[in-house]
C-alpha atoms as a PDB file:
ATOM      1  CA  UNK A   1     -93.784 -56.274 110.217  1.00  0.00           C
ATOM      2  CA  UNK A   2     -94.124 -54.428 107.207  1.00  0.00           C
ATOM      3  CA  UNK A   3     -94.786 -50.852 106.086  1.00  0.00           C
ATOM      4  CA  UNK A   4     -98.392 -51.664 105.456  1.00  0.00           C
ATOM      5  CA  UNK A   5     -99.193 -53.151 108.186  1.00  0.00           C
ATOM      6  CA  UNK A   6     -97.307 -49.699 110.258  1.00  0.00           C
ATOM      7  CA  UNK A   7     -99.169 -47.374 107.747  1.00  0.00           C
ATOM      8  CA  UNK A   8    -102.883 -49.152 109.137  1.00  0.00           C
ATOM      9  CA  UNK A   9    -101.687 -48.837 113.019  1.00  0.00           C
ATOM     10  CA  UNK A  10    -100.843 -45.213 112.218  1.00  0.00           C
ATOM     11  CA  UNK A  11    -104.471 -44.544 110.895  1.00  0.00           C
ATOM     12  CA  UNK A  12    -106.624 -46.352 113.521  1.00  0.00           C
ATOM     13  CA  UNK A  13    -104.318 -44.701 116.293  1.00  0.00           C
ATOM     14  CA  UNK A  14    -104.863 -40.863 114.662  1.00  0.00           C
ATOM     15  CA  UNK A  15    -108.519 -41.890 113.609  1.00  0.00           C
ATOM     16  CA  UNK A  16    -109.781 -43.455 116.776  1.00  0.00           C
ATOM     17  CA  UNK A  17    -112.046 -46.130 115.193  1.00  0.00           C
ATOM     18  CA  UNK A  18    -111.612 -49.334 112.946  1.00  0.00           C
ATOM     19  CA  UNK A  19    -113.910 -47.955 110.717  1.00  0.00           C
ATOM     20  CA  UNK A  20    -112.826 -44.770 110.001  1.00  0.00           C
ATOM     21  CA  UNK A  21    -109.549 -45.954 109.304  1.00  0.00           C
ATOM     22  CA  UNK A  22    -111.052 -48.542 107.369  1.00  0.00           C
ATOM     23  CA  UNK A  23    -112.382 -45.437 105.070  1.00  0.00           C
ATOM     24  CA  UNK A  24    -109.079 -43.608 105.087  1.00  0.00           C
ATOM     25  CA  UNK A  25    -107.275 -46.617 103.330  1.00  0.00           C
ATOM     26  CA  UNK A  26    -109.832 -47.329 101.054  1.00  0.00           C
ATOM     27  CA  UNK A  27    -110.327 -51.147 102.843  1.00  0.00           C
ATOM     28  CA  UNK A  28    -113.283 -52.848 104.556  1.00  0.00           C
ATOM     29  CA  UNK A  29    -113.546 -53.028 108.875  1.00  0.00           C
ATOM     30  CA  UNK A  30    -113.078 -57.090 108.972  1.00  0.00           C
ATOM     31  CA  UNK A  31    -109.735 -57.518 107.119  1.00  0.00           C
ATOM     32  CA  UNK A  32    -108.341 -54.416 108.922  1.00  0.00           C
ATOM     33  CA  UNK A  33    -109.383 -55.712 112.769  1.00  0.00           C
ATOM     34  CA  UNK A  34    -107.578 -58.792 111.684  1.00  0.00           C
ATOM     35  CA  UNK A  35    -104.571 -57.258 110.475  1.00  0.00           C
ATOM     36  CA  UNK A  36    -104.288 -55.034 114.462  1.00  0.00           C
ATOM     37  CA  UNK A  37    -104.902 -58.304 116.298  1.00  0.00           C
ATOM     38  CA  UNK A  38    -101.794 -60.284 114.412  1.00  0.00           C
ATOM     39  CA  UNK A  39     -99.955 -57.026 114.821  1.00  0.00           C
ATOM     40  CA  UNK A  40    -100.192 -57.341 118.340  1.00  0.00           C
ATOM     41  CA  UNK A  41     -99.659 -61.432 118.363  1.00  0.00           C
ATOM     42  CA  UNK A  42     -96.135 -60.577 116.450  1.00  0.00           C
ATOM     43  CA  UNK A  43     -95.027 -58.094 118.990  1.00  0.00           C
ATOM     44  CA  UNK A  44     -96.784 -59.911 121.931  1.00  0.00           C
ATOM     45  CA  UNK A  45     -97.887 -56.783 123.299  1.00  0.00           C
ATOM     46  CA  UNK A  46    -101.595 -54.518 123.717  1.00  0.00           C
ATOM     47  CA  UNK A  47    -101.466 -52.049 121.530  1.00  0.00           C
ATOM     48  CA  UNK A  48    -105.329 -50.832 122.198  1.00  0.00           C
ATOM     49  CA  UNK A  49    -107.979 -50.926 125.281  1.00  0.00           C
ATOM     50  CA  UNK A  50    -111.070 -52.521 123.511  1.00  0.00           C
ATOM     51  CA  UNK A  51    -113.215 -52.215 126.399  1.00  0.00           C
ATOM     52  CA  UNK A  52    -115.081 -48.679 126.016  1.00  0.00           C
ATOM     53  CA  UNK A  53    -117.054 -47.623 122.486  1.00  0.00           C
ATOM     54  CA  UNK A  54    -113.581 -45.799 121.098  1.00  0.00           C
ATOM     55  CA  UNK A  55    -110.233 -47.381 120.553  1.00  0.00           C
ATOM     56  CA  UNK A  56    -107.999 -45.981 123.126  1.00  0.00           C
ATOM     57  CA  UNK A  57    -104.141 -46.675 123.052  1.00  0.00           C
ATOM     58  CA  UNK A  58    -102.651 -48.202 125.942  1.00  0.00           C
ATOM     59  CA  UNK A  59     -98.911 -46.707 126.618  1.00  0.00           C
ATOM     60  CA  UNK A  60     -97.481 -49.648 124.780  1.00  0.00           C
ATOM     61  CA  UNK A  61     -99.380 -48.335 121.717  1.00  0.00           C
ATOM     62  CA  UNK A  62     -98.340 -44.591 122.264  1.00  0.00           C
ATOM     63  CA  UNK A  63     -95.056 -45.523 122.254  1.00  0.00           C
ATOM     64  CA  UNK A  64     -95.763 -47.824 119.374  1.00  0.00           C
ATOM     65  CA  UNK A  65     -97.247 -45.131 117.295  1.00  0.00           C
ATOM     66  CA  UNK A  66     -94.155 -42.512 117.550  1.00  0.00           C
ATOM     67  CA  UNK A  67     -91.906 -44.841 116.654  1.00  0.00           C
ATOM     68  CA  UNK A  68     -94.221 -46.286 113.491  1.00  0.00           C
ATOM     69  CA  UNK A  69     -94.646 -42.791 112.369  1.00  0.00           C
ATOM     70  CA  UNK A  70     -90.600 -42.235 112.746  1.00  0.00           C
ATOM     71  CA  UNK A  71     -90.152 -45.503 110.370  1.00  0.00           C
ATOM     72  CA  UNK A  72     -92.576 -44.158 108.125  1.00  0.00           C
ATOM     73  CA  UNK A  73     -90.952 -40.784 107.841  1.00  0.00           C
ATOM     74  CA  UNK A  74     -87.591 -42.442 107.439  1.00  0.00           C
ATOM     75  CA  UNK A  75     -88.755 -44.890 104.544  1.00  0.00           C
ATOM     76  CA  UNK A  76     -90.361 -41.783 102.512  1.00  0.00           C
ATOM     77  CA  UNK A  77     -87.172 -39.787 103.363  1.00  0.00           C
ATOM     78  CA  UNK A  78     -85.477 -42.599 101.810  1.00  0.00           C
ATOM     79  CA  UNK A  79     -86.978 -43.369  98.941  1.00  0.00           C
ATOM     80  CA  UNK A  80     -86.832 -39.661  98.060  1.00  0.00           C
ATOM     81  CA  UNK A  81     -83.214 -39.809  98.153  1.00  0.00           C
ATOM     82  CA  UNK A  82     -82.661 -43.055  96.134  1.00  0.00           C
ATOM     83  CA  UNK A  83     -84.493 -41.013  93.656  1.00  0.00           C
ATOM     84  CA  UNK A  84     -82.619 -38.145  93.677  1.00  0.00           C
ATOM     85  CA  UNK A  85     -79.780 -40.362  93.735  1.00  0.00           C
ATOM     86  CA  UNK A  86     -80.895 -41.969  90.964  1.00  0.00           C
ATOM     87  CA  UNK A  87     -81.673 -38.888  88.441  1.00  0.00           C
ATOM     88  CA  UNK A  88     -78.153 -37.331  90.067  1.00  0.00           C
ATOM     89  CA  UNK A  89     -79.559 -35.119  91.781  1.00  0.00           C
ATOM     90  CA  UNK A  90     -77.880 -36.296  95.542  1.00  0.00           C
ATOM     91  CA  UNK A  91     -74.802 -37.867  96.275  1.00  0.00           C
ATOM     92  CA  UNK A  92     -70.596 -37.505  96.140  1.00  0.00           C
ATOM     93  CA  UNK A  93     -68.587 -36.810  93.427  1.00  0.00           C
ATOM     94  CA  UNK A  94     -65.074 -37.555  93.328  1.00  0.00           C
ATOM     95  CA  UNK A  95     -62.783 -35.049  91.004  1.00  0.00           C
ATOM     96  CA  UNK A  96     -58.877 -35.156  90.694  1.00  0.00           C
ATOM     97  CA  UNK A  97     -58.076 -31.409  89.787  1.00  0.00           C
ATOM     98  CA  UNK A  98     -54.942 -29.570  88.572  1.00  0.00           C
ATOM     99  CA  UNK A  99     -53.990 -26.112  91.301  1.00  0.00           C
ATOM    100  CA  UNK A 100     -55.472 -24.287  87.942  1.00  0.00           C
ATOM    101  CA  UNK A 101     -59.098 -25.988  88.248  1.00  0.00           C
ATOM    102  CA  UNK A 102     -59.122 -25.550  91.728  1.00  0.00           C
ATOM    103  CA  UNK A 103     -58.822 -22.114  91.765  1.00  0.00           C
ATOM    104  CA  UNK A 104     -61.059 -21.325  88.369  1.00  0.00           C
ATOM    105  CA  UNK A 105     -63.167 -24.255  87.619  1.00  0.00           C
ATOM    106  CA  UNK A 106     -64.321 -25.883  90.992  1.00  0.00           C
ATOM    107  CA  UNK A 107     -65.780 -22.393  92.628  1.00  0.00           C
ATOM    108  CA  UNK A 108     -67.874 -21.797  89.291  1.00  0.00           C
ATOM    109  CA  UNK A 109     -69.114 -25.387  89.573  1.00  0.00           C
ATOM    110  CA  UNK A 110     -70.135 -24.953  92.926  1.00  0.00           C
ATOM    111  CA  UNK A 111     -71.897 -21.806  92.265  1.00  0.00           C
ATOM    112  CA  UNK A 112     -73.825 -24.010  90.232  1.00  0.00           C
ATOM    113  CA  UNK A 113     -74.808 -26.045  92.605  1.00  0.00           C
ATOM    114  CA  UNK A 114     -75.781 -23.690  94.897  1.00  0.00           C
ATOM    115  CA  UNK A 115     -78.299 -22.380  92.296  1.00  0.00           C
ATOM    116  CA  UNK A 116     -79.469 -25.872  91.668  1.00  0.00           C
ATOM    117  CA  UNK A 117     -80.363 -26.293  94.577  1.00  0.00           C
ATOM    118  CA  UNK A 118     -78.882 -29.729  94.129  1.00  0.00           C
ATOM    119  CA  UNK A 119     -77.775 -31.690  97.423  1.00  0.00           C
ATOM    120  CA  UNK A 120     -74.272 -33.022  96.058  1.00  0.00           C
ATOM    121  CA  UNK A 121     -71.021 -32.892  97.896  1.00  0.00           C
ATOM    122  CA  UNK A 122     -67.768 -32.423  95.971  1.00  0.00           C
ATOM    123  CA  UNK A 123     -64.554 -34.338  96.825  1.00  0.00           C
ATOM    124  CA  UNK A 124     -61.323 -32.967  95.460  1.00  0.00           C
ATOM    125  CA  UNK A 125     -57.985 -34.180  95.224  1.00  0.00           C
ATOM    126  CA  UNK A 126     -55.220 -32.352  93.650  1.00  0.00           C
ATOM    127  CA  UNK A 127     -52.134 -34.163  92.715  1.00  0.00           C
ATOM    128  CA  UNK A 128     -49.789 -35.308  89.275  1.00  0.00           C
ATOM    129  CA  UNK A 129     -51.627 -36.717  86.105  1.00  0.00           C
ATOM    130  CA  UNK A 130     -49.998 -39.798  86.582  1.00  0.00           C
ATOM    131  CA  UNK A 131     -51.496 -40.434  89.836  1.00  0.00           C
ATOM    132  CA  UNK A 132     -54.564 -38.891  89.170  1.00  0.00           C
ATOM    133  CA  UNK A 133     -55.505 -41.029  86.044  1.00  0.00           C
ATOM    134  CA  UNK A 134     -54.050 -44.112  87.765  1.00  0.00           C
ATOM    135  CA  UNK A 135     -56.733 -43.194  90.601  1.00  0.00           C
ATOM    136  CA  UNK A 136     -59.520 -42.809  87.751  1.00  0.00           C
ATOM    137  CA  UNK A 137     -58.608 -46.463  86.699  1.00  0.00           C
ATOM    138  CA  UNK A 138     -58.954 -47.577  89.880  1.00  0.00           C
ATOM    139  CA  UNK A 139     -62.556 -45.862  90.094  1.00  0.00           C
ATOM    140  CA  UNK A 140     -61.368 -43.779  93.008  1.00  0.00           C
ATOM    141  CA  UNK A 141     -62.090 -40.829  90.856  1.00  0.00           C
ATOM    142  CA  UNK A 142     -65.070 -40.322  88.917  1.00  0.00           C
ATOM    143  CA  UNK A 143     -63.737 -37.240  87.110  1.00  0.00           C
ATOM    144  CA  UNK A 144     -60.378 -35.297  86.293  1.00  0.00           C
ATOM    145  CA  UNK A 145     -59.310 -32.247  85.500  1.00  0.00           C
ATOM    146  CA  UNK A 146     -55.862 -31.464  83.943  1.00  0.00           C
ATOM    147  CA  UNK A 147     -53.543 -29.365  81.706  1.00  0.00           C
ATOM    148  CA  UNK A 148     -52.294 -32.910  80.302  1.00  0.00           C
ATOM    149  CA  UNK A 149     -53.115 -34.046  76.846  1.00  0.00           C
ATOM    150  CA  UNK A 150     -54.401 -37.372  77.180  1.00  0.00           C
ATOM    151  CA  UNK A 151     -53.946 -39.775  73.964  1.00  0.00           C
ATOM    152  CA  UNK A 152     -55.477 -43.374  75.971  1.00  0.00           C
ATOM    153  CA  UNK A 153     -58.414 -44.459  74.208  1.00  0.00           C
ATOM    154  CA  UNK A 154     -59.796 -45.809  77.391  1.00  0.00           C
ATOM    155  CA  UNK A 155     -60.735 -41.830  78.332  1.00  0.00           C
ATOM    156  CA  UNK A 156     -63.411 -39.574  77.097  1.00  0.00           C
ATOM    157  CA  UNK A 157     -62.178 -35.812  76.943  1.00  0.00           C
ATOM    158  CA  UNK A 158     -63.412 -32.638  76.690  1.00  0.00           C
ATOM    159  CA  UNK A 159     -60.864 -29.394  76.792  1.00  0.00           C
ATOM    160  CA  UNK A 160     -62.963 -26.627  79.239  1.00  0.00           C
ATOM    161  CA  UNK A 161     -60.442 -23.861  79.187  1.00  0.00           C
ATOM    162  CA  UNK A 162     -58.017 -22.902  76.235  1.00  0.00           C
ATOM    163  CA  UNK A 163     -55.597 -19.325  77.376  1.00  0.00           C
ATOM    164  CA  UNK A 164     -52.689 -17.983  76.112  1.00  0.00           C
ATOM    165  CA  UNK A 165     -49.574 -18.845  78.157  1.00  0.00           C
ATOM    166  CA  UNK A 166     -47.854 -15.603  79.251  1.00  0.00           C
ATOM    167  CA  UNK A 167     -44.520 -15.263  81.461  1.00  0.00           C
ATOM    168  CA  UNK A 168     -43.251 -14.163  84.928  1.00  0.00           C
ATOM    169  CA  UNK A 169     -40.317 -12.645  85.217  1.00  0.00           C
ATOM    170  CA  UNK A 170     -38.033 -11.599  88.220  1.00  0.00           C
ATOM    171  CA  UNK A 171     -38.145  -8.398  89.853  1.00  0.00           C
ATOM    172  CA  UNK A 172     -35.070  -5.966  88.209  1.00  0.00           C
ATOM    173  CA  UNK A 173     -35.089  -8.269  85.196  1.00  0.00           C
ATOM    174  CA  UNK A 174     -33.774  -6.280  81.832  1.00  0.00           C
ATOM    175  CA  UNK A 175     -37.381  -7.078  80.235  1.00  0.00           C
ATOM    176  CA  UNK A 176     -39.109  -5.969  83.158  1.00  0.00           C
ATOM    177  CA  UNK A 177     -41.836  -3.578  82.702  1.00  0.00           C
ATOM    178  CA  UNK A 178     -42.417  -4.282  78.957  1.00  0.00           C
ATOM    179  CA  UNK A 179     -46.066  -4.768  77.586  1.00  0.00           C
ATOM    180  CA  UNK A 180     -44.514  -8.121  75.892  1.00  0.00           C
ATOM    181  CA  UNK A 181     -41.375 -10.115  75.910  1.00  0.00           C
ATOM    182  CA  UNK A 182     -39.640 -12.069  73.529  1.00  0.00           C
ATOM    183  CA  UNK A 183     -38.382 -15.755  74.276  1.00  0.00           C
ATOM    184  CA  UNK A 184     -35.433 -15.067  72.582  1.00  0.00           C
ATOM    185  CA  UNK A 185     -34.748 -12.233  74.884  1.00  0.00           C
ATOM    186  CA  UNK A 186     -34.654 -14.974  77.541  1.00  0.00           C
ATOM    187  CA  UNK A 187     -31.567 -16.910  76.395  1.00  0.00           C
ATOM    188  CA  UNK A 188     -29.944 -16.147  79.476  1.00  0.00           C
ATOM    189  CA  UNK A 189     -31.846 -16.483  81.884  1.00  0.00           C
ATOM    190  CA  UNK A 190     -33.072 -19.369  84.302  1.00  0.00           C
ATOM    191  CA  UNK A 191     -36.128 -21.233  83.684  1.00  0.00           C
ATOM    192  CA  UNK A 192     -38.443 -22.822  86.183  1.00  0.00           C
ATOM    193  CA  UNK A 193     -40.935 -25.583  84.124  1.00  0.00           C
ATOM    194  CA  UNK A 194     -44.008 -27.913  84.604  1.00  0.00           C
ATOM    195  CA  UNK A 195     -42.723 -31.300  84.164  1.00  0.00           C
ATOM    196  CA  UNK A 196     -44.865 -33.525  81.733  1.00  0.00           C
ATOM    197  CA  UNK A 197     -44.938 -37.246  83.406  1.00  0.00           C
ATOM    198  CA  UNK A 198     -47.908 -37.513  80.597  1.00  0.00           C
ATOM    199  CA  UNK A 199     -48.999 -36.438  77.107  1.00  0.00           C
ATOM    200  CA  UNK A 200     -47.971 -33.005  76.779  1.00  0.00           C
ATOM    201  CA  UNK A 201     -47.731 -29.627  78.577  1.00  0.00           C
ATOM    202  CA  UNK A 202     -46.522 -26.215  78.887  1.00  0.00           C
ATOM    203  CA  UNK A 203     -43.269 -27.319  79.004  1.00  0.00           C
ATOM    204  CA  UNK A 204     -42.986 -29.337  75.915  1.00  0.00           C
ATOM    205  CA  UNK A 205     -44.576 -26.256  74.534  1.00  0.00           C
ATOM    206  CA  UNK A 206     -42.152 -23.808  75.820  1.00  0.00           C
ATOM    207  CA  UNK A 207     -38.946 -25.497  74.733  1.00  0.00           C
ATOM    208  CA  UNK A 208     -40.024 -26.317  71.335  1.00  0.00           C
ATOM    209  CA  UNK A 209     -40.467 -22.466  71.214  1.00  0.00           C
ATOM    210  CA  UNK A 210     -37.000 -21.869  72.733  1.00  0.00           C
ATOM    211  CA  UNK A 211     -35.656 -24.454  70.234  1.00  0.00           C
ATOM    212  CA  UNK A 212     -37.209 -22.378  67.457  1.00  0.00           C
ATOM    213  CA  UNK A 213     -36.088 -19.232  68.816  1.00  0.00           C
ATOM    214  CA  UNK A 214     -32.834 -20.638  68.616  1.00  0.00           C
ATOM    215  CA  UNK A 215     -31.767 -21.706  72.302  1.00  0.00           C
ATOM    216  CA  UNK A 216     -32.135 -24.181  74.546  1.00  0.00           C
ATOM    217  CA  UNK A 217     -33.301 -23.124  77.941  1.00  0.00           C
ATOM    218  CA  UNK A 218     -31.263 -23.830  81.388  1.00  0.00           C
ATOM    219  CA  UNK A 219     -33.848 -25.137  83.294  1.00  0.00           C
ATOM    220  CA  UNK A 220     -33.166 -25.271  86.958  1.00  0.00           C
ATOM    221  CA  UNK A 221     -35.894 -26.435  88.402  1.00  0.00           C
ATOM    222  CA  UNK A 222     -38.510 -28.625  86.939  1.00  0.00           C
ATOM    223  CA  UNK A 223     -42.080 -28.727  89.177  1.00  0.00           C
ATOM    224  CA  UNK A 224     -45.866 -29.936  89.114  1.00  0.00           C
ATOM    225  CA  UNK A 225     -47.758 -26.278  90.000  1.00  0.00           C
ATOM    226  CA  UNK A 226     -47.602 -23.402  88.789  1.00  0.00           C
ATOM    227  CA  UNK A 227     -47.983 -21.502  92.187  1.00  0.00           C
ATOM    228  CA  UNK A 228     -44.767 -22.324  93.761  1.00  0.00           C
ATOM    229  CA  UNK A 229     -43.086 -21.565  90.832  1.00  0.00           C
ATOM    230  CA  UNK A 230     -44.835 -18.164  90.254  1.00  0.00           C
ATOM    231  CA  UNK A 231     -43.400 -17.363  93.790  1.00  0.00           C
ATOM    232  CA  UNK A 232     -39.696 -18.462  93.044  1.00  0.00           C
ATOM    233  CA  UNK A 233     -39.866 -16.269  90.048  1.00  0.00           C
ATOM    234  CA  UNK A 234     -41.046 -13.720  92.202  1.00  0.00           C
ATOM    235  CA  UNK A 235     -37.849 -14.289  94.347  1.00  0.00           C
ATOM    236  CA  UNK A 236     -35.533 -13.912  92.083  1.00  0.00           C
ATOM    237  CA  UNK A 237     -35.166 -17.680  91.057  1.00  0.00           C
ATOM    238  CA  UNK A 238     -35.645 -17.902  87.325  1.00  0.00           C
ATOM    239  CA  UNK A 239     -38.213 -16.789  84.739  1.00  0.00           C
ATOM    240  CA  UNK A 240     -41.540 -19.019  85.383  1.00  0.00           C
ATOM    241  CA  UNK A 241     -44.725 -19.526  82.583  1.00  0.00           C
ATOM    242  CA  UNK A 242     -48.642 -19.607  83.766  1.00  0.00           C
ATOM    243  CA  UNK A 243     -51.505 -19.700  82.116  1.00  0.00           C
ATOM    244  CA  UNK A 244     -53.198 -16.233  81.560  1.00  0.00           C
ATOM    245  CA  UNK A 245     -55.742 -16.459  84.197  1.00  0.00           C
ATOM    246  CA  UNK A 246     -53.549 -17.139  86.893  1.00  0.00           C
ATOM    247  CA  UNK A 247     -53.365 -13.003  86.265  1.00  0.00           C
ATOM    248  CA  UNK A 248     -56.277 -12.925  88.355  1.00  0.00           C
ATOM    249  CA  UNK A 249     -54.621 -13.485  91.728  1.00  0.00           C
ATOM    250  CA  UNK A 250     -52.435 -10.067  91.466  1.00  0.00           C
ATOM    251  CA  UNK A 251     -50.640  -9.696  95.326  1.00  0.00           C
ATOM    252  CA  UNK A 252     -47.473  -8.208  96.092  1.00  0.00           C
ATOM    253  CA  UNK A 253     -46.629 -11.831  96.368  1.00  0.00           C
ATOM    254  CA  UNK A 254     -46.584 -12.677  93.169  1.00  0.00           C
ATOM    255  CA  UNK A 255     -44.769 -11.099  89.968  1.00  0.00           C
ATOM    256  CA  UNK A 256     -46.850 -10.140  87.270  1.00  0.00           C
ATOM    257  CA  UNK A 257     -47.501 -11.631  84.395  1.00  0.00           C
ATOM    258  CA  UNK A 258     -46.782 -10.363  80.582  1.00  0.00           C
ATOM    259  CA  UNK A 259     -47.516 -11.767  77.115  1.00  0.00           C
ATOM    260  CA  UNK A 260     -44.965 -13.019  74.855  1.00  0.00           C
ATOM    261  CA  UNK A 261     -44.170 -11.880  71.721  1.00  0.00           C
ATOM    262  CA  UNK A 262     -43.798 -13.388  68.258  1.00  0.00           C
ATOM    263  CA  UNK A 263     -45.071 -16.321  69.303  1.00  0.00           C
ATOM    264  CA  UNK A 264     -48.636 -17.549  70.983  1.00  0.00           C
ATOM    265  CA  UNK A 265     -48.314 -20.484  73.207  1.00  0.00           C
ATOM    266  CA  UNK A 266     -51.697 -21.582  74.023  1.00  0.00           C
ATOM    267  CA  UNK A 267     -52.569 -24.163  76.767  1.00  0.00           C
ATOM    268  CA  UNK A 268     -56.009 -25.412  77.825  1.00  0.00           C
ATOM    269  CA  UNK A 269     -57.862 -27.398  80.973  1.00  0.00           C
ATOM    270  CA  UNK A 270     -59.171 -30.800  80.102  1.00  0.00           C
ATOM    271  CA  UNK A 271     -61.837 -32.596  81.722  1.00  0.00           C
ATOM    272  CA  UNK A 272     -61.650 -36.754  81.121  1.00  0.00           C
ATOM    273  CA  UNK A 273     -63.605 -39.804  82.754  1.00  0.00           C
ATOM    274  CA  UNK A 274     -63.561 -43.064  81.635  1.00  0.00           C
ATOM    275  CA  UNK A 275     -64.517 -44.460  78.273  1.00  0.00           C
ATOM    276  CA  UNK A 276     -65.412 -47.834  79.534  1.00  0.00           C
ATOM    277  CA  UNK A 277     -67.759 -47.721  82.113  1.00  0.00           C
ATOM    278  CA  UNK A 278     -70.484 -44.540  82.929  1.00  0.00           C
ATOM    279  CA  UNK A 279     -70.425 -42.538  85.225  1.00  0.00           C
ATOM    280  CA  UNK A 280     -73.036 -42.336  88.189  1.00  0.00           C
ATOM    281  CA  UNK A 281     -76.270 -40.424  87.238  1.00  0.00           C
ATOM    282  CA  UNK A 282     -74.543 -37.846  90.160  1.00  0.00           C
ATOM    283  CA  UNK A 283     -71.071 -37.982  88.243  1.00  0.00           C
ATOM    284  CA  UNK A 284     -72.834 -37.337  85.082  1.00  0.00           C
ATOM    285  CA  UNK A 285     -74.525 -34.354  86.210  1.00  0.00           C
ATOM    286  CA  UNK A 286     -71.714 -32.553  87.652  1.00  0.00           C
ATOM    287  CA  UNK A 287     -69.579 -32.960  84.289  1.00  0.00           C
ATOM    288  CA  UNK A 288     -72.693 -31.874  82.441  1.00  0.00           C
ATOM    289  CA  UNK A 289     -72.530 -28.667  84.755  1.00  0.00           C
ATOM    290  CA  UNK A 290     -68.421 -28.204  83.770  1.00  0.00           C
ATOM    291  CA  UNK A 291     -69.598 -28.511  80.283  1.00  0.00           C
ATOM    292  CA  UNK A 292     -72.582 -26.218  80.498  1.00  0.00           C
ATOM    293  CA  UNK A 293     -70.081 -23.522  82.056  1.00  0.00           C
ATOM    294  CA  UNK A 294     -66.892 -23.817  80.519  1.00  0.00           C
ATOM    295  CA  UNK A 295     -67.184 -26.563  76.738  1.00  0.00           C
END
């Protein structure tokens, strides 16, 4: 049974004569009778009562006809989706994310969406560059997003948000409460970092401007999000660096943040998929859509 052959049951059943569904499908009476009567040898059942002037469908053929038209509807609904799917337009996209492109990048992209009016689901999956890119070889990931500075040829990247790094400090710290703060004003104190497992980062930022400043820092605690850190900082714990816009989520649980001075540290979010095979036509479109909003 084919979709043909369901598509000419459908039209005799909802036009009540051979004939008139022989005009519908743009086919002659003889070739169309044929095609019912070997429909009804395959499935060995009666699909029509033949004995009156007007096709009439037995039960068998009521039933018949629902679930014809339900096959019918499911086929169309399909091949509208492999089209979609096709021009990336449906389907999932997988995304490895730094805590930073969570909370900035991801709810702009999926404003995006919305507007769209595109029917794509996003799949996140926060984590360390290491694993993350080891997850985009694997093809686990289509996309990532990451403060790392890639250098592998195998990866195409594009950086999406470049901010000036600015500094937490302790509650009751001596440079508390100034507009800006000098690293070298810092000598003393304990520092919480990102740790780089690859490329580069804030951190080999930070003490290259310590070193220049003429210090080396005491780090005390070396970590992969900024967050945590923020909040340790906020308890006392050491002084702690973010990336401006993480001055955005201002709460009495987290210390403010302040520029530093004589020196601009300046880190940026970069988005990367792989060199050597392309993405999906969905993939595609949702990096075009980080692009559009943030290149």
């Amino acid at each position: 049974m084919d979709e043909h052959r369901l598509k000419c049951f459908v039209a005799v059943y909802e036009q009540g004569s051979v004939s008139a569904a022989a005009t519908r499908l743009h086919m002659t009476q003889p070739p169309l009778s044929m095609l019912l009567r070997k429909l009804e040898d395959e499935l060995g059942v009666t699909l029509f009562d033949r004995s009156g002037h007007r096709l009439v469908p037995t039960a068998t053929g009521e039933l018949f006809y629902l679930r014809a038209k339900s096959l019918l509807a499911s086929l169309e609904t399909m091949r509208r989706e492999l089209r979609e799917a096709e021009q990336g337009a449906r389907g999932t996209v997988h995304i490895g994310c730094a805590t930073a492109a969570s909370l900035f990048v991801m709810p702009a992209v999926m404003e995006g969406l919305r507007e769209s009016g595109l029917d794509i689901t996003i799949h996140v999956q926060e984590g360390e560059a290491g694993y993350m890119l080891q997850r985009l070889r694997e093809r686990s990931l289509d996309l990532i997003i990451s403060r790392s500075e890639y250098t592998t040829p195998e990866l195409e990247t594009r950086v999406i948000m470049d901010e000036p790094l600015w500094l937490a400090l302790p509650p009751g710290h001596p440079q508390a409460g100034r507009v800006q703060v000098r690293l070298e004003d810092l000598r003393h104190d304990r520092f919480l970092l990102h740790r780089s497992p690859l490329g580069t980062g804030i951190s080999d930022m930070v003490l290259r401007a310590c070193q220049q400043a003429g210090f080396v820092p005491n780090v005390v605690y070396w970590g992969g999000e900024t967050l945590p850190m923020l909040r340790m900082a906020h308890h006392g714990q050491g002084v702690a660096f973010a990336p401006q816009s993480f001055a955005q989520l201002a709460s009495s649980a987290l210390p403010p943040l302040v520029p530093l001075q004589g020196v601009e540290l300046r880190t940026h979010l970069t988005v990367a998929w792989p060199r050597q095979f392309p993405l999906t036509p969905v993939a595609g479109r949702v990096r075009d859509l980080i692009l559009e909003r943030f290149g």
